[in-house]
PDB file of N, CA and C in Angstrom:
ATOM      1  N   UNK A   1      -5.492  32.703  10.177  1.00  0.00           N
ATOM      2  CA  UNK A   1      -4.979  31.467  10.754  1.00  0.00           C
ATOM      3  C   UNK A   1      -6.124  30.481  10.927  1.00  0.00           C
ATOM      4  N   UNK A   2      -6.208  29.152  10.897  1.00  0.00           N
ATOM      5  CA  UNK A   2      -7.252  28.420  10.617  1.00  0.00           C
ATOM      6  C   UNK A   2      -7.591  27.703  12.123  1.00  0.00           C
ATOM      7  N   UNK A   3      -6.118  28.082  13.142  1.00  0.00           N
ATOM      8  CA  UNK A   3      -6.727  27.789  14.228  1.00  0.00           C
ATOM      9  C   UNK A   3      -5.714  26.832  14.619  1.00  0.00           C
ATOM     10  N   UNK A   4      -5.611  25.713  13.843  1.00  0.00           N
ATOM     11  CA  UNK A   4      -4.061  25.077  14.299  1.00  0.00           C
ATOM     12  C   UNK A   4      -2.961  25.449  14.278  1.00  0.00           C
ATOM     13  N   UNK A   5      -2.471  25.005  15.296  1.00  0.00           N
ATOM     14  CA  UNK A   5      -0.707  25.304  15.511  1.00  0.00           C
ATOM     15  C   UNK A   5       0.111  24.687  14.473  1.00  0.00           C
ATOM     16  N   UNK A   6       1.019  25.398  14.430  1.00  0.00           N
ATOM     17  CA  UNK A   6       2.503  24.764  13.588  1.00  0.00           C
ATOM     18  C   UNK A   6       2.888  23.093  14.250  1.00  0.00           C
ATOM     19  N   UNK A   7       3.195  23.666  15.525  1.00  0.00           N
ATOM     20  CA  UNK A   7       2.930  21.809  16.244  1.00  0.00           C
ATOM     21  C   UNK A   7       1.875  21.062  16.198  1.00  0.00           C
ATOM     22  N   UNK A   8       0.502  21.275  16.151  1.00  0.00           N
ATOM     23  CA  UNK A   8      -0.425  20.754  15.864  1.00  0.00           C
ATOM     24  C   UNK A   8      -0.624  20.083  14.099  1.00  0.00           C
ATOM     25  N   UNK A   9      -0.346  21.319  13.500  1.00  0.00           N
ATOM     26  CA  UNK A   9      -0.079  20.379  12.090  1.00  0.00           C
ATOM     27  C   UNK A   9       0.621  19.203  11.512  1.00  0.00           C
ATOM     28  N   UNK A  10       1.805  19.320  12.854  1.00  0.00           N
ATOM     29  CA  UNK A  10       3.058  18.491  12.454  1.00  0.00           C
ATOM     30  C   UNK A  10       2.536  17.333  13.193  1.00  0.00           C
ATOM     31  N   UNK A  11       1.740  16.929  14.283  1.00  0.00           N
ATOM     32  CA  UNK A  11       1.388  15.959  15.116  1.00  0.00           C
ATOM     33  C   UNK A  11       0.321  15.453  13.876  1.00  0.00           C
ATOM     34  N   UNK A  12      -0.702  16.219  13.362  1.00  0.00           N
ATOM     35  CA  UNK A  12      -1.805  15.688  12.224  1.00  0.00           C
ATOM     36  C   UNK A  12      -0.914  15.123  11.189  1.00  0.00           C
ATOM     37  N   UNK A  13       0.104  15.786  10.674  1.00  0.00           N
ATOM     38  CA  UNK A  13       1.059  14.839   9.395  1.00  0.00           C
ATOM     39  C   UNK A  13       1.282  13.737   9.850  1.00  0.00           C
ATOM     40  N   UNK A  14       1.912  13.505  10.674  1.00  0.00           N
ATOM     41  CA  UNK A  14       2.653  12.503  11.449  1.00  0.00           C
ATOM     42  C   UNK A  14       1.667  11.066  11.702  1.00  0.00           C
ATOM     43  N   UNK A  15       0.577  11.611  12.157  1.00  0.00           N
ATOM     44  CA  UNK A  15      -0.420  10.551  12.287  1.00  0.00           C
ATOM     45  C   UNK A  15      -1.087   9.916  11.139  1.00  0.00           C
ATOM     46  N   UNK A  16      -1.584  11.330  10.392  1.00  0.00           N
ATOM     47  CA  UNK A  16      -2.013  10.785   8.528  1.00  0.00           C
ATOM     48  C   UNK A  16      -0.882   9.905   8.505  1.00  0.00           C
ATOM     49  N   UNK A  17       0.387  10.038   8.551  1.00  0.00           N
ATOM     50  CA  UNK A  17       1.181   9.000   7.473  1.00  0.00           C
ATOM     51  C   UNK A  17       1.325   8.094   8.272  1.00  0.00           C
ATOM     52  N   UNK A  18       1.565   8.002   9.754  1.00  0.00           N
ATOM     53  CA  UNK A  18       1.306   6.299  10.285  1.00  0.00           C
ATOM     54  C   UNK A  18       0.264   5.612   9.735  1.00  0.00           C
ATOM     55  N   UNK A  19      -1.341   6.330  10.039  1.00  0.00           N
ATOM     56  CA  UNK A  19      -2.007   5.604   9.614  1.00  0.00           C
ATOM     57  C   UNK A  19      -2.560   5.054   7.943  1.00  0.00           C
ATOM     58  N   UNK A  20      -1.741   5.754   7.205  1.00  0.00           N
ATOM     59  CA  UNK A  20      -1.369   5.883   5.763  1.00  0.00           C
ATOM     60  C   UNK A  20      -0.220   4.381   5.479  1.00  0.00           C
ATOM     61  N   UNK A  21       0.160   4.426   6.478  1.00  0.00           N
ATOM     62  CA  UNK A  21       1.299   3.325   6.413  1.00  0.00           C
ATOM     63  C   UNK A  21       0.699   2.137   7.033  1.00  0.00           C
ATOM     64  N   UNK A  22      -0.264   2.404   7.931  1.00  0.00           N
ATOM     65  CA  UNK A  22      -0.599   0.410   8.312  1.00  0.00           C
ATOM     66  C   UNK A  22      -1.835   0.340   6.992  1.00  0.00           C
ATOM     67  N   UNK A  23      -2.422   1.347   6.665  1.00  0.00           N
ATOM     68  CA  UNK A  23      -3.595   0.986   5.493  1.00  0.00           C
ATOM     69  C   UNK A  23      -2.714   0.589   4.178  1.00  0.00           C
ATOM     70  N   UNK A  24      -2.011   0.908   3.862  1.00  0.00           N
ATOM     71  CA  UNK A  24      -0.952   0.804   2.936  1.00  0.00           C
ATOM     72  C   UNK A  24      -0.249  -0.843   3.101  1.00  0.00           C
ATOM     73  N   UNK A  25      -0.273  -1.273   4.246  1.00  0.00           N
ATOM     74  CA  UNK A  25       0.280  -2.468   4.548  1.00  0.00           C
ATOM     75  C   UNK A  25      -0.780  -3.748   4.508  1.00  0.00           C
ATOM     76  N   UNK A  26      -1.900  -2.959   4.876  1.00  0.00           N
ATOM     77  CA  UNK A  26      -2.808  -4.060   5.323  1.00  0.00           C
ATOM     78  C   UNK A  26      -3.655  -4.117   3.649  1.00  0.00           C
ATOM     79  N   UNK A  27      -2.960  -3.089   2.708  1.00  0.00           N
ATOM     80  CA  UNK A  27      -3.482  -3.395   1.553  1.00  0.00           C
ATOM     81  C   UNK A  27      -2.774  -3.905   0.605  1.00  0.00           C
ATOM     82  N   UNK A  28      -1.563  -4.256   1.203  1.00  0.00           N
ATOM     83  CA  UNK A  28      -0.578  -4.918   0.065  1.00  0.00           C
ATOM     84  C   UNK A  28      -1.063  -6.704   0.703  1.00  0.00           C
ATOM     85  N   UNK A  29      -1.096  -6.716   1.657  1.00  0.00           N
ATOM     86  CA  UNK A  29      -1.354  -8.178   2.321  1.00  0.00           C
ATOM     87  C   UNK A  29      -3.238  -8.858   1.215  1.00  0.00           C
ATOM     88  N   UNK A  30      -4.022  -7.714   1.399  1.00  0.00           N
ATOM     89  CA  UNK A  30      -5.138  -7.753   0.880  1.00  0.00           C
ATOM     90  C   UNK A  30      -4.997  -8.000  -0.448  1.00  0.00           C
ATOM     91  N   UNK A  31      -4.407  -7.426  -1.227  1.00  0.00           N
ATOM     92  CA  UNK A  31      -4.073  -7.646  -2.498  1.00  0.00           C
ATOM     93  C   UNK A  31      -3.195  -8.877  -2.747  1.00  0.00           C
ATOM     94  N   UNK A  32      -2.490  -9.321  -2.588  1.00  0.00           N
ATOM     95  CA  UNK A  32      -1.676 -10.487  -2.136  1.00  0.00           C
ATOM     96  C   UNK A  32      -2.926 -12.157  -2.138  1.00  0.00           C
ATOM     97  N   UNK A  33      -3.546 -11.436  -1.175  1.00  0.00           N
ATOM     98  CA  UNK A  33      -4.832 -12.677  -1.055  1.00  0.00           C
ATOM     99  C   UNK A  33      -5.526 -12.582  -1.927  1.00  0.00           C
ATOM    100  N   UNK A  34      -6.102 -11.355  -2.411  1.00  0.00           N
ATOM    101  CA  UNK A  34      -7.518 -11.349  -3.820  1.00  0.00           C
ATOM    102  C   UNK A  34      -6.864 -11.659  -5.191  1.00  0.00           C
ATOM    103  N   UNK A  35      -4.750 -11.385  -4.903  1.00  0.00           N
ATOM    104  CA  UNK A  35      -4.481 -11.970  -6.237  1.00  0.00           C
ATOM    105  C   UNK A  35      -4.173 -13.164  -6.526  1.00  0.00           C
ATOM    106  N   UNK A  36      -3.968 -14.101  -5.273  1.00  0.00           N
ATOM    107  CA  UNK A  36      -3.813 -15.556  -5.390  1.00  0.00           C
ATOM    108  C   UNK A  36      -5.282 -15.706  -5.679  1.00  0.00           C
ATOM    109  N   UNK A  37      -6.273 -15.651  -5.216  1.00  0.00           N
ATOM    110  CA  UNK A  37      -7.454 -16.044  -4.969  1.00  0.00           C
ATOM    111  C   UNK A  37      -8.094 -16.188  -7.084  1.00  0.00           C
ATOM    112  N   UNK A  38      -7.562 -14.825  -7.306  1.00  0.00           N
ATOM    113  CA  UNK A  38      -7.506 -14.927  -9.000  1.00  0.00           C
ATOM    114  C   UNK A  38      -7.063 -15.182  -9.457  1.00  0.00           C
ATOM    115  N   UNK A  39      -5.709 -15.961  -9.510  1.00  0.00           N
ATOM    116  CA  UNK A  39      -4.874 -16.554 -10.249  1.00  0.00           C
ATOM    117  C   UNK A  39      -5.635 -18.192  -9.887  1.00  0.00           C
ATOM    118  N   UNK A  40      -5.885 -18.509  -9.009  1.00  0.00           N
ATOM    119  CA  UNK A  40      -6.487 -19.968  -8.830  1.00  0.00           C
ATOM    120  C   UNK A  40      -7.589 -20.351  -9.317  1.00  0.00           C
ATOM    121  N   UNK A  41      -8.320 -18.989  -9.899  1.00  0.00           N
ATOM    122  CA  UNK A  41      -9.737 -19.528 -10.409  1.00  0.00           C
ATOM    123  C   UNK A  41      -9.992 -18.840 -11.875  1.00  0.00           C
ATOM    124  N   UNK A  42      -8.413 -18.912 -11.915  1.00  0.00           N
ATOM    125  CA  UNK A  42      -7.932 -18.818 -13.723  1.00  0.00           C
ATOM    126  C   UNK A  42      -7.745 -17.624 -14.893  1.00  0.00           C
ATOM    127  N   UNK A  43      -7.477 -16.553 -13.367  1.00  0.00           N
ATOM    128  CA  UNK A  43      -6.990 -15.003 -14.030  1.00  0.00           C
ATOM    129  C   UNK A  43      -5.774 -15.173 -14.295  1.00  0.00           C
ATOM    130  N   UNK A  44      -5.767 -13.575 -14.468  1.00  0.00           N
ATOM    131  CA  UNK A  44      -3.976 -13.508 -14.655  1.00  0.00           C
ATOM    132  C   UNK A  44      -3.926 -12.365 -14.289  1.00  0.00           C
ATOM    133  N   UNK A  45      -2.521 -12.155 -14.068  1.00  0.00           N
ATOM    134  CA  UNK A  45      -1.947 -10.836 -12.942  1.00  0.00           C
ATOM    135  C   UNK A  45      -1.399  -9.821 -14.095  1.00  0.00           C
ATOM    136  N   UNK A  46      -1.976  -8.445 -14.087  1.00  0.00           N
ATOM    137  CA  UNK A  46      -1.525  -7.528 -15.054  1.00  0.00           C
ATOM    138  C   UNK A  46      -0.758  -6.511 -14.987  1.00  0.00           C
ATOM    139  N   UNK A  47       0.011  -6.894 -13.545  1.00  0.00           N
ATOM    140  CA  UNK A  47       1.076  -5.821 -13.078  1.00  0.00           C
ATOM    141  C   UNK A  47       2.590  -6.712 -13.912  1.00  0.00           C
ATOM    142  N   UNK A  48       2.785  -5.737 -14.811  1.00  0.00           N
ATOM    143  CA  UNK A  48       4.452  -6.622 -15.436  1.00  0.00           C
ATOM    144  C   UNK A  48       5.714  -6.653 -14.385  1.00  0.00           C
ATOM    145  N   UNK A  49       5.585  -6.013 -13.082  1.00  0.00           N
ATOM    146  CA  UNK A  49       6.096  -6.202 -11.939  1.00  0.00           C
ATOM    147  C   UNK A  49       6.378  -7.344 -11.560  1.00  0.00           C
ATOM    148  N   UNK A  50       4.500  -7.573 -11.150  1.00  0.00           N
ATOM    149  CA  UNK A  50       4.359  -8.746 -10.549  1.00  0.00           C
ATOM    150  C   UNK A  50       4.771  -9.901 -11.238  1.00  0.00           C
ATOM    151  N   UNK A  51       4.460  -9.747 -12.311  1.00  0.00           N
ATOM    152  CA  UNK A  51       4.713 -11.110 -13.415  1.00  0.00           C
ATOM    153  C   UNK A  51       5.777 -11.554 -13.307  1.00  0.00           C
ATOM    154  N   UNK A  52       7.051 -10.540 -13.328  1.00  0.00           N
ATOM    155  CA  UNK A  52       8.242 -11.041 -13.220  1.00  0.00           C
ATOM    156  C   UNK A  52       8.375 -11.954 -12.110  1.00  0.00           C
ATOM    157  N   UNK A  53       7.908 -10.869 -10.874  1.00  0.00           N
ATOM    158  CA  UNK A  53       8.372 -11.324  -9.682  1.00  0.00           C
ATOM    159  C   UNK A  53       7.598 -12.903  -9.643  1.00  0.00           C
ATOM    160  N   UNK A  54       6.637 -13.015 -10.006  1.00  0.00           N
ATOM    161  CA  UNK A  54       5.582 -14.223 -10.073  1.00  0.00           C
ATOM    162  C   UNK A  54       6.658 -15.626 -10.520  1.00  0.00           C
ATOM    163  N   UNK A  55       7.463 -14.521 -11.322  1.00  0.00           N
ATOM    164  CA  UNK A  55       8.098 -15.868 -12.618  1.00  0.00           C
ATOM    165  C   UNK A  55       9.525 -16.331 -12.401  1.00  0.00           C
ATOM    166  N   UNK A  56      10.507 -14.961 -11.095  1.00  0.00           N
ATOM    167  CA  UNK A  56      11.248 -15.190 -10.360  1.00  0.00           C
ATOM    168  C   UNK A  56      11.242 -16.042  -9.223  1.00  0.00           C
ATOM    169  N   UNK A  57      10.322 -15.502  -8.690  1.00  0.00           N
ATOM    170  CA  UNK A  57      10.052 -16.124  -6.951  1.00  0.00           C
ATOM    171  C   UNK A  57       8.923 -17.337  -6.527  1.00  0.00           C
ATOM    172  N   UNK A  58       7.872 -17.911  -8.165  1.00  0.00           N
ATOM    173  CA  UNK A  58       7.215 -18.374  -7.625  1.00  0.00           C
ATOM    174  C   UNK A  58       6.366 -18.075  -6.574  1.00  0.00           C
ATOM    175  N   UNK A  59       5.713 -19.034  -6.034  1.00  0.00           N
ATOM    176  CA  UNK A  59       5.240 -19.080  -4.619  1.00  0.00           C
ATOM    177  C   UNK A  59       5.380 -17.740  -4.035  1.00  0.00           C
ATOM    178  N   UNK A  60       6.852 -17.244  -3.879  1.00  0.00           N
ATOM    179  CA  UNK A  60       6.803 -16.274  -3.194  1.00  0.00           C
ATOM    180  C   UNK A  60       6.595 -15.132  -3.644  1.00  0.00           C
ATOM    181  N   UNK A  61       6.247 -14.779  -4.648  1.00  0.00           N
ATOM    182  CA  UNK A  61       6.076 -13.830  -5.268  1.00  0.00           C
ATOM    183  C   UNK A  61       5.887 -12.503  -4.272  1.00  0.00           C
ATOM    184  N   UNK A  62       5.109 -12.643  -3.340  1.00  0.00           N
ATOM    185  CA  UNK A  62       4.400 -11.814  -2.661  1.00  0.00           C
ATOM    186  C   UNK A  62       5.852 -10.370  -1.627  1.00  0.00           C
ATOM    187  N   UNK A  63       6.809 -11.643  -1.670  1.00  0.00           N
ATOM    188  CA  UNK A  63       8.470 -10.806  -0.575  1.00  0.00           C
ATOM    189  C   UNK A  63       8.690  -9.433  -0.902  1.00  0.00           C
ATOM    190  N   UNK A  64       8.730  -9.305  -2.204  1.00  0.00           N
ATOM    191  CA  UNK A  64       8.708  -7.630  -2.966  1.00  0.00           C
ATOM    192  C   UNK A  64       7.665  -6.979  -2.078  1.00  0.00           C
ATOM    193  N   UNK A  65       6.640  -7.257  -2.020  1.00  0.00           N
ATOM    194  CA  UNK A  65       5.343  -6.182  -1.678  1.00  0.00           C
ATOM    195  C   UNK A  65       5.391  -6.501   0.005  1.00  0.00           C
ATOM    196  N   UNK A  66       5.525  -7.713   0.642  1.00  0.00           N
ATOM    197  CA  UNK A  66       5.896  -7.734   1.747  1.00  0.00           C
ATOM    198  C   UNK A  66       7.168  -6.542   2.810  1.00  0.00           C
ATOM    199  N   UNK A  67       8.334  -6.537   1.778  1.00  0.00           N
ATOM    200  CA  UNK A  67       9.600  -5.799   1.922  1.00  0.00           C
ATOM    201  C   UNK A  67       9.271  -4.269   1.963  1.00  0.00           C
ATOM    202  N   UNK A  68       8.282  -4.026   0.756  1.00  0.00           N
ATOM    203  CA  UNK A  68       8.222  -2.589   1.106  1.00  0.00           C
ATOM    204  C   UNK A  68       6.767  -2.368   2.214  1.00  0.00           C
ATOM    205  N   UNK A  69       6.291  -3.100   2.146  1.00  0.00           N
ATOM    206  CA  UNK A  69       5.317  -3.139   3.312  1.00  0.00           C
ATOM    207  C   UNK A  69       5.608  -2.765   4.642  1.00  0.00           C
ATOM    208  N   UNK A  70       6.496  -3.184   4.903  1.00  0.00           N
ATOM    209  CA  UNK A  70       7.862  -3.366   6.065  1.00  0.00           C
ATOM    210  C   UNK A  70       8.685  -2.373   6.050  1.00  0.00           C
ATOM    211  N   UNK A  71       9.385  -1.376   4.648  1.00  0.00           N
ATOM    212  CA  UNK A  71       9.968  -0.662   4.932  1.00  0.00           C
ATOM    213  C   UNK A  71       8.948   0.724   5.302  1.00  0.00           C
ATOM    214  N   UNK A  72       7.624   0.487   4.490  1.00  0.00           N
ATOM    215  CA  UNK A  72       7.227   1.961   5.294  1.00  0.00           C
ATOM    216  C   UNK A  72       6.787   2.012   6.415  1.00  0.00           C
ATOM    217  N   UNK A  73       6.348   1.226   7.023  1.00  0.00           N
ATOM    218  CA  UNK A  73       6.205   0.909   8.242  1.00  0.00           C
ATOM    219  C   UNK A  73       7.221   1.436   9.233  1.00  0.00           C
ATOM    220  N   UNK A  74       8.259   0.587   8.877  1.00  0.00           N
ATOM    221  CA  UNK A  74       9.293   1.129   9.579  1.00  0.00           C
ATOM    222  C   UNK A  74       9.813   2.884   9.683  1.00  0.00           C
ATOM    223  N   UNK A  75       9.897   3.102   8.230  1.00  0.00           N
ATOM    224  CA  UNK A  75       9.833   4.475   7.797  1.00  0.00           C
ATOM    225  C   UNK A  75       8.998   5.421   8.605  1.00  0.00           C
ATOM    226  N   UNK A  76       7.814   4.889   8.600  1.00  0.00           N
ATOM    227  CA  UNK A  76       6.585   6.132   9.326  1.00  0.00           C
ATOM    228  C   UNK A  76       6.332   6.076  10.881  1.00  0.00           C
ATOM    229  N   UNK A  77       7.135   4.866  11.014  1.00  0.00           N
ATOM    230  CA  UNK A  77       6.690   4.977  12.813  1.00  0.00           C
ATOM    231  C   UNK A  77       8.616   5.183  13.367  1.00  0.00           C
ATOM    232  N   UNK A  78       9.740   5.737  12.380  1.00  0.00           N
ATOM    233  CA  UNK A  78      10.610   5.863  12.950  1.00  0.00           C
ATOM    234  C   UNK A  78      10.882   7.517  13.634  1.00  0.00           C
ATOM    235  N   UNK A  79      11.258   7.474  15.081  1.00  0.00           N
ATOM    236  CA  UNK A  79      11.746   8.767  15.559  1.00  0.00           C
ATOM    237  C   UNK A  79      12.404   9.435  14.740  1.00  0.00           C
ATOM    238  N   UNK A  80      12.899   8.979  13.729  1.00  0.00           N
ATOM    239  CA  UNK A  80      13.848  10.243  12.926  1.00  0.00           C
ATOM    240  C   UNK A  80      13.270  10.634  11.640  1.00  0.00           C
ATOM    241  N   UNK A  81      11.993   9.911  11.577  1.00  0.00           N
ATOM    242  CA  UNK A  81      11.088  10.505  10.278  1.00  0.00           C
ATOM    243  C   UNK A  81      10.911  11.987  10.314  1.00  0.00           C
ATOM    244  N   UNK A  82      11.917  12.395   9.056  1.00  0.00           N
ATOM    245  CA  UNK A  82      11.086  14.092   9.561  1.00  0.00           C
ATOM    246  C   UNK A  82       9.543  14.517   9.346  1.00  0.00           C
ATOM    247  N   UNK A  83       9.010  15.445   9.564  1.00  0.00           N
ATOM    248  CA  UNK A  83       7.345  15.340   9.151  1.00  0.00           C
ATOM    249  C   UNK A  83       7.319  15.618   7.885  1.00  0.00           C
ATOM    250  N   UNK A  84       6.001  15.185   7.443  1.00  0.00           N
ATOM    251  CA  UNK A  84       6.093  14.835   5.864  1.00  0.00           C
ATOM    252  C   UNK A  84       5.474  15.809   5.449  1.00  0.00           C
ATOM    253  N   UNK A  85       6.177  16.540   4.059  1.00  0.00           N
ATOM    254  CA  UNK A  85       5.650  17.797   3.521  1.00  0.00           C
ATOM    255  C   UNK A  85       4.368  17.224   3.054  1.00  0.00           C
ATOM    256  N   UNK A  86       3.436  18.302   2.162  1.00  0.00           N
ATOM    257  CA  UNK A  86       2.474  17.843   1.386  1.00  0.00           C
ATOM    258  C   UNK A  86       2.253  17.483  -0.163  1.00  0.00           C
ATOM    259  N   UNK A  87       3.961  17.219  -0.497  1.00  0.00           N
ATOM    260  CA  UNK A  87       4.235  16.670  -1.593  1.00  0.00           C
ATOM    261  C   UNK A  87       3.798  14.967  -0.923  1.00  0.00           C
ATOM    262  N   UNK A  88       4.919  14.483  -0.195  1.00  0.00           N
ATOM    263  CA  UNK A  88       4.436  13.337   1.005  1.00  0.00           C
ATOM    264  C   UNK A  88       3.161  12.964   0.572  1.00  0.00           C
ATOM    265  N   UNK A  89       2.148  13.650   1.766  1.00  0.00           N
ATOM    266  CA  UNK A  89       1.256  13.324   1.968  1.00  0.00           C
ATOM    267  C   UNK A  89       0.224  13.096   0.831  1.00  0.00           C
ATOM    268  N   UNK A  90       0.382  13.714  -0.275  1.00  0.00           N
ATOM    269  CA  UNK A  90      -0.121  14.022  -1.489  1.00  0.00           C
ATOM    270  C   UNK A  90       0.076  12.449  -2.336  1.00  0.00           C
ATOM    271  N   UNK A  91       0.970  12.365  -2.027  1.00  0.00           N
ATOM    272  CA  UNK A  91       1.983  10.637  -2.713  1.00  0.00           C
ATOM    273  C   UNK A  91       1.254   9.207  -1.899  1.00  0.00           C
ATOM    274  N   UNK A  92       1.098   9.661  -0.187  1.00  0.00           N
ATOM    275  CA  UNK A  92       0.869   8.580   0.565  1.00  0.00           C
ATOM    276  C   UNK A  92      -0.398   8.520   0.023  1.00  0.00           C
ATOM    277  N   UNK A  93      -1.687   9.431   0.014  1.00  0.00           N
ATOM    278  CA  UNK A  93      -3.111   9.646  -0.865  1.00  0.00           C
ATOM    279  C   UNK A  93      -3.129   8.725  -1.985  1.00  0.00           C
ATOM    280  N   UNK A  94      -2.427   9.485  -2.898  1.00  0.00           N
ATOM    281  CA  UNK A  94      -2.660   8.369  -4.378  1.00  0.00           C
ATOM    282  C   UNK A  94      -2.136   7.021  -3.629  1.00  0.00           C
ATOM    283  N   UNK A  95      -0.822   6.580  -3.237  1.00  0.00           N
ATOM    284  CA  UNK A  95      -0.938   4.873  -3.074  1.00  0.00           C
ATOM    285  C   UNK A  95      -2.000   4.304  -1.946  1.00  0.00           C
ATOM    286  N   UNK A  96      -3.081   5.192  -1.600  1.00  0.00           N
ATOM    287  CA  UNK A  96      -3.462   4.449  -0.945  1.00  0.00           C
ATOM    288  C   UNK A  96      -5.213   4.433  -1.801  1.00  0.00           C
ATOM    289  N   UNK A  97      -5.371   5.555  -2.526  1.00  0.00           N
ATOM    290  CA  UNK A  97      -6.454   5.215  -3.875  1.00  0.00           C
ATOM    291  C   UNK A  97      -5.913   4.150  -4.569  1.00  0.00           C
ATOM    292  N   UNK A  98      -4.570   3.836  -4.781  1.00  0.00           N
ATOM    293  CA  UNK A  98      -4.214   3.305  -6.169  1.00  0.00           C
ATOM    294  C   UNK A  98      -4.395   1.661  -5.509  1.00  0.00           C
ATOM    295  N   UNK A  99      -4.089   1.517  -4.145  1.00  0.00           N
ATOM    296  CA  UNK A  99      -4.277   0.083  -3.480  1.00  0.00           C
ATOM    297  C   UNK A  99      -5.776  -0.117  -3.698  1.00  0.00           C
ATOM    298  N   UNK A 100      -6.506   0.526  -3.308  1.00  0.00           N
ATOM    299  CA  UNK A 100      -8.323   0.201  -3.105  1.00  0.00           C
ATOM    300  C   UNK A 100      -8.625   0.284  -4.765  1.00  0.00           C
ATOM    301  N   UNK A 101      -8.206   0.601  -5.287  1.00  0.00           N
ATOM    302  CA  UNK A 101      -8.846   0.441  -7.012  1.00  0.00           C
ATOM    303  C   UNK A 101      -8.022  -0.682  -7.222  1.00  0.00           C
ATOM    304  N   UNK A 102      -6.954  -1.387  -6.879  1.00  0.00           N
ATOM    305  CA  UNK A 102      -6.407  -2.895  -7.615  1.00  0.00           C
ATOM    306  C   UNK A 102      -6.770  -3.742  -6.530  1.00  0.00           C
ATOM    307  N   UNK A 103      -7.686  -3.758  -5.640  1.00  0.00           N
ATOM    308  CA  UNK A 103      -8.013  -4.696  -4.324  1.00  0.00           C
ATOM    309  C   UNK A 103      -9.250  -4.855  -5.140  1.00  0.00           C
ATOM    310  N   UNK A 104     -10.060  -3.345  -5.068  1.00  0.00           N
ATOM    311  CA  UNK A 104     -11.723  -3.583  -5.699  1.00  0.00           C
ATOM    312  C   UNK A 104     -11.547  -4.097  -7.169  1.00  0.00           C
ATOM    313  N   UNK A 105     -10.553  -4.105  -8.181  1.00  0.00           N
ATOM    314  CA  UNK A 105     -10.607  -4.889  -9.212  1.00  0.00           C
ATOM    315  C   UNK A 105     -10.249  -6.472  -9.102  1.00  0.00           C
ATOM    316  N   UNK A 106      -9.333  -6.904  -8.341  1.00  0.00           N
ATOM    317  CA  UNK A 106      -9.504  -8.071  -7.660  1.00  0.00           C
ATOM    318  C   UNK A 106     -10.696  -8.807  -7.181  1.00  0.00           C
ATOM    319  N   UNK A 107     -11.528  -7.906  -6.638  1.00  0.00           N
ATOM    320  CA  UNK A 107     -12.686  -8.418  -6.444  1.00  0.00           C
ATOM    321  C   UNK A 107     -13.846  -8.342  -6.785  1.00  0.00           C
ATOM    322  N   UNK A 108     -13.632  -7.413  -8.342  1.00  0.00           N
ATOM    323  CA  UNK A 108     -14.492  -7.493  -9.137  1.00  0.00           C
ATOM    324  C   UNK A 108     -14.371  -8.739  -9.826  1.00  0.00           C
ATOM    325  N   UNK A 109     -12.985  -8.983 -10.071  1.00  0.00           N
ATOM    326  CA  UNK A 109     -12.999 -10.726 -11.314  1.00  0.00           C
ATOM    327  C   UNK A 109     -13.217 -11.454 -10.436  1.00  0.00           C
ATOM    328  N   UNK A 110     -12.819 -11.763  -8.945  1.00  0.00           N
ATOM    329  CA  UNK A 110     -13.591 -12.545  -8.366  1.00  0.00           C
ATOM    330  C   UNK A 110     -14.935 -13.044  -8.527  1.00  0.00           C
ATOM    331  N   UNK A 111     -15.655 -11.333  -8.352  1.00  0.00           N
ATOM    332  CA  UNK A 111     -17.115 -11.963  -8.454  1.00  0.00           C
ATOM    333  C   UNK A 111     -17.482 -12.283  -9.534  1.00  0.00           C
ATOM    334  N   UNK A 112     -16.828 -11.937 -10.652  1.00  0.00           N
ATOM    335  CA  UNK A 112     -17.169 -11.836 -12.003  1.00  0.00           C
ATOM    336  C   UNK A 112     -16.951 -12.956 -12.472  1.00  0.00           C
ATOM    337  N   UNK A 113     -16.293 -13.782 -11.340  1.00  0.00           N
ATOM    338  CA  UNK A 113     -15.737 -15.072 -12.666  1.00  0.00           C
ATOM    339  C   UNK A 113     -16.101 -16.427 -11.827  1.00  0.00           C
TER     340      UNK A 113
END
């Protein structure tokens, strides 16, 4: 036994994915800013997502990534979240590598350009 409890593990999940969920939020907002910031000084956006949404919403492009920003949020700080297996947690990991590698490429063409 490694020493933690069954309840103790479930209190450590629980917290990884809150705080998995405001880093997750505060990196869609981040990305949001480093990708206007590159589109104004004459990049272009290489998510075919975004493009659409860019080419739907204009201006607002950003409501998509806002919306789910908002739903995990909501998701991870709700009382009826059950605790998250380590398939979960395994998933919340990569999107939150996969945010810091398209933030730090953002601000690589920044500096780069």
């Amino acid at each position: 036994m490694t020493g933690v409890s069954a309840a103790g593990a479930q209190i450590q999940a629980r917290l990884f994915m809150r705080i998995a969920g405001l880093v997750i939020a505060v990196g869609q907002a981040l990305d949001v800013a480093t990708t206007n910031a590159v589109l104004a000084s004459g990049g272009a956006e290489l998510n075919p997502l975004m493009r659409i949404s860019m080419a739907k919403l204009g201006s607002l492009w950003w409501l998509p990534k806002a919306a789910i920003a908002i739903f995990i949020l909501a998701y991870v700080f709700s009382r009826r979240t059950p605790v998250p297996t380590r398939r979960i947690i395994a998933l919340a990991t990569i999107a939150l590598a996969s945010s810091a590698v398209i933030i730090a490429n953002n601000i690589a063409q920044l500096a780069g350009g």
